[in-house]
Protein backbone atom coordinates (compact mmCIF):
# COMPACT_ATOMS: atom_id res chain seq x y z
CA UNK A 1 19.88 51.79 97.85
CA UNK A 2 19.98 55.29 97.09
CA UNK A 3 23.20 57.71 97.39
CA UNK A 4 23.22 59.93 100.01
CA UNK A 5 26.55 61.24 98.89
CA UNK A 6 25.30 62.66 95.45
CA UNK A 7 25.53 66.63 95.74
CA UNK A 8 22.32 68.07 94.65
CA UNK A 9 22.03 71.37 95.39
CA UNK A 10 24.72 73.63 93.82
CA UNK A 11 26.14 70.94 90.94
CA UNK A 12 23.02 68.20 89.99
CA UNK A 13 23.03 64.98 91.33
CA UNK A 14 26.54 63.08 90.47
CA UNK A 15 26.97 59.45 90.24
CA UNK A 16 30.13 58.02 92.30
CA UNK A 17 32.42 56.04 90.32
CA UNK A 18 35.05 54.06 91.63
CA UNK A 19 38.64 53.77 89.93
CA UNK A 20 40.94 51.15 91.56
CA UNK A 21 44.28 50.47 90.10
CA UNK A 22 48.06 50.22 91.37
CA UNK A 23 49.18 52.30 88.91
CA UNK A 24 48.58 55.95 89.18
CA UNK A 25 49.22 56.43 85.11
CA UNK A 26 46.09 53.96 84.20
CA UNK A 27 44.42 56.06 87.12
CA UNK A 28 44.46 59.32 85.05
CA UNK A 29 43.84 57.58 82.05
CA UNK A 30 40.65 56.72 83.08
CA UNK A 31 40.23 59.72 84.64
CA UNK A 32 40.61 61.49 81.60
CA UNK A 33 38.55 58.95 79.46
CA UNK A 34 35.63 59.20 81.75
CA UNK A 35 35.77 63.16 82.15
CA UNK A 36 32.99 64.91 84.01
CA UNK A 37 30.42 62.83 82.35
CA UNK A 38 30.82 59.61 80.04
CA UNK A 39 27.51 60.62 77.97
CA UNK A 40 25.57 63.72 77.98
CA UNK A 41 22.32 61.40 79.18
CA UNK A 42 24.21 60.71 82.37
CA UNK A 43 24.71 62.29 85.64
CA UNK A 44 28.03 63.99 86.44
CA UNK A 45 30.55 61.71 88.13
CA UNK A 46 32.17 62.03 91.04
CA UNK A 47 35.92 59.93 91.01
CA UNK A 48 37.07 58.08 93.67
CA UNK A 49 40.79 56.70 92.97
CA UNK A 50 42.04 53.87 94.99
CA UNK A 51 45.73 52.46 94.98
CA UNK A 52 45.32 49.29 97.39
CA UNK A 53 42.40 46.53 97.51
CA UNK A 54 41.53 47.18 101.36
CA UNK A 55 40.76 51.30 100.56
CA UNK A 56 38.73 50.06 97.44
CA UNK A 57 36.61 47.40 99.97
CA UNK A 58 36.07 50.26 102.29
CA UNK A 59 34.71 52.58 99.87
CA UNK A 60 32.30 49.84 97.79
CA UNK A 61 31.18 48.97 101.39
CA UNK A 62 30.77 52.91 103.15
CA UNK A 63 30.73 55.09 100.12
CA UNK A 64 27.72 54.78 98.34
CA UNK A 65 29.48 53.65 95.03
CA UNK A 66 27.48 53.83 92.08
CA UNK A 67 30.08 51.96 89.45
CA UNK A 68 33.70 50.55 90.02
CA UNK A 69 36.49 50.33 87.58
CA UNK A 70 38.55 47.66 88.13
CA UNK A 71 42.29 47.40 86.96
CA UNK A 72 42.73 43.84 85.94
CA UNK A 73 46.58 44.09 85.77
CA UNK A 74 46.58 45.96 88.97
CA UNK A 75 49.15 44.52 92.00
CA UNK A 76 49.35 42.96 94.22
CA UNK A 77 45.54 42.18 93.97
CA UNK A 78 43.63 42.18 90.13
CA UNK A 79 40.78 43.91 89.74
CA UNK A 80 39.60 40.51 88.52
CA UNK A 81 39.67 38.75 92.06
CA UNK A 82 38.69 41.98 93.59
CA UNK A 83 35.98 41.55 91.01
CA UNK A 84 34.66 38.52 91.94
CA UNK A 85 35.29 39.35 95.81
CA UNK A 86 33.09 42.18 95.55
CA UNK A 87 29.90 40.22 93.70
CA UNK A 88 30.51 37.53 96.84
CA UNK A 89 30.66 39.73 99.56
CA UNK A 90 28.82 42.79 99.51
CA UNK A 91 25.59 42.96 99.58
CA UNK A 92 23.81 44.45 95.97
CA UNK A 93 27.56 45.55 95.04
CA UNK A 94 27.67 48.21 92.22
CA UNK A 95 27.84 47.21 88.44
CA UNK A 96 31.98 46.91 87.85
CA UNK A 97 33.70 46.81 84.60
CA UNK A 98 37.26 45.34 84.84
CA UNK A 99 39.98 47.04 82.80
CA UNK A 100 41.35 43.17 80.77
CA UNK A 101 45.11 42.69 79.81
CA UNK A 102 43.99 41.62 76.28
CA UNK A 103 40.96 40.96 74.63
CA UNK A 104 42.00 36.99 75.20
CA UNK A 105 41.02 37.89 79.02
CA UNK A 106 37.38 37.96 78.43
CA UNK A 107 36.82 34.78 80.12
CA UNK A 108 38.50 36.13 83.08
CA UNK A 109 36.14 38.75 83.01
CA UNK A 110 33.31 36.55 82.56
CA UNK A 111 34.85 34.51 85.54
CA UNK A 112 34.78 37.73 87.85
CA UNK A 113 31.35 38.14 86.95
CA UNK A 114 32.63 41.80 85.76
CA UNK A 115 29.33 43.80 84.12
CA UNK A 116 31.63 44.79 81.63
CA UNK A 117 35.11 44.44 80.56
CA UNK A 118 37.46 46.79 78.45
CA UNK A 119 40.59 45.83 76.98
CA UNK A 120 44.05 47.59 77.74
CA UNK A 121 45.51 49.96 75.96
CA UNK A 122 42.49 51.86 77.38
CA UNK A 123 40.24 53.49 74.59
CA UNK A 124 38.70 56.11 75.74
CA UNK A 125 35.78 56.31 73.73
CA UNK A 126 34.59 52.58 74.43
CA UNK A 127 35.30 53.25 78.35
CA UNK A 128 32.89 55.79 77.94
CA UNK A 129 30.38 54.42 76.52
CA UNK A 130 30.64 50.85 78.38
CA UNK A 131 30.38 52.95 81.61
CA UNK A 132 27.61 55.36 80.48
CA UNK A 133 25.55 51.94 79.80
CA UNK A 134 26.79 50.59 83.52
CA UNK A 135 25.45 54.16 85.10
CA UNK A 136 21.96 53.85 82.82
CA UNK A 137 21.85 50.61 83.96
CA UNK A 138 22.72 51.87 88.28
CA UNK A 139 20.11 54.43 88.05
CA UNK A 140 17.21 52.08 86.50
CA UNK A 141 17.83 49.74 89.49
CA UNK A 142 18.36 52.73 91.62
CA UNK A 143 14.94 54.57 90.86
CA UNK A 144 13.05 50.52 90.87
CA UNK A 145 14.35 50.24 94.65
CA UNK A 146 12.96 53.71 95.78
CA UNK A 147 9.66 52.85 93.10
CA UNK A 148 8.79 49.86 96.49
């Protein structure tokens, strides 16, 4: 389904990227990781932050979300179970890559059904690049749909 949020005509189109975690420190860390763009071969983001599972629902189901980042050690709810909420409930839900505890976690991930996974302490240049690949990915299936 194509974004009808993306602002076109002043900035380019921007891709909306979803950051849920309970913790407003791994928030900006992200944040700052992810910049104005992850590659140069990729749209401009847009950052939505989220604090609480029920804001992060409403914006994967209203918002036009493009990718969500998902806090695995975020509280009271993981980004894990939100995770594997989102791939059961909403209907062609965004690519997500889950923020893991350690690098042990991966089956976790895999149990989400998480797109990607990247292990705390967050490195930026591998969130980057895992999300550039998650936004390549968004607008192939994104340009496909309008293609029918």
């Amino acid at each position: 389904m194509a974004n009808d949020n993306r602002d076109t005509a002043e900035h380019g189109p921007k891709m909306r990227i979803l950051v849920y975690s309970s913790d407003a420190s791994a928030r900006e860390q992200v944040r700052l990781a992810i910049g104005r763009r992850p590659a140069a071969d990729v749209p401009k983001v847009e950052i939505i932050e989220c604090a609480t599972s029920p804001v992060a629902l409403k914006h994967l189901e209203d918002s036009g979300i493009d990718v969500a980042i998902l806090d695995g050690e975020a509280a009271p709810v993981g980004g894990m179970g939100l995770c594997r909420q989102i791939k059961d409930e909403i209907y062609q839900s965004p690519p997500v890559l889950v923020l893991i505890g350690r690098r042990d976690d991966g089956w976790l991930a895999a149990w989400s059904r998480a797109d990607k996974a990247v292990s705390h302490p967050i490195d930026p240049v591998a969130l980057a690049e895992s999300l550039a690949e998650l936004m390549r990915e968004r607008a192939s299936r994104l340009t496909a749909h309008q293609g029918r």
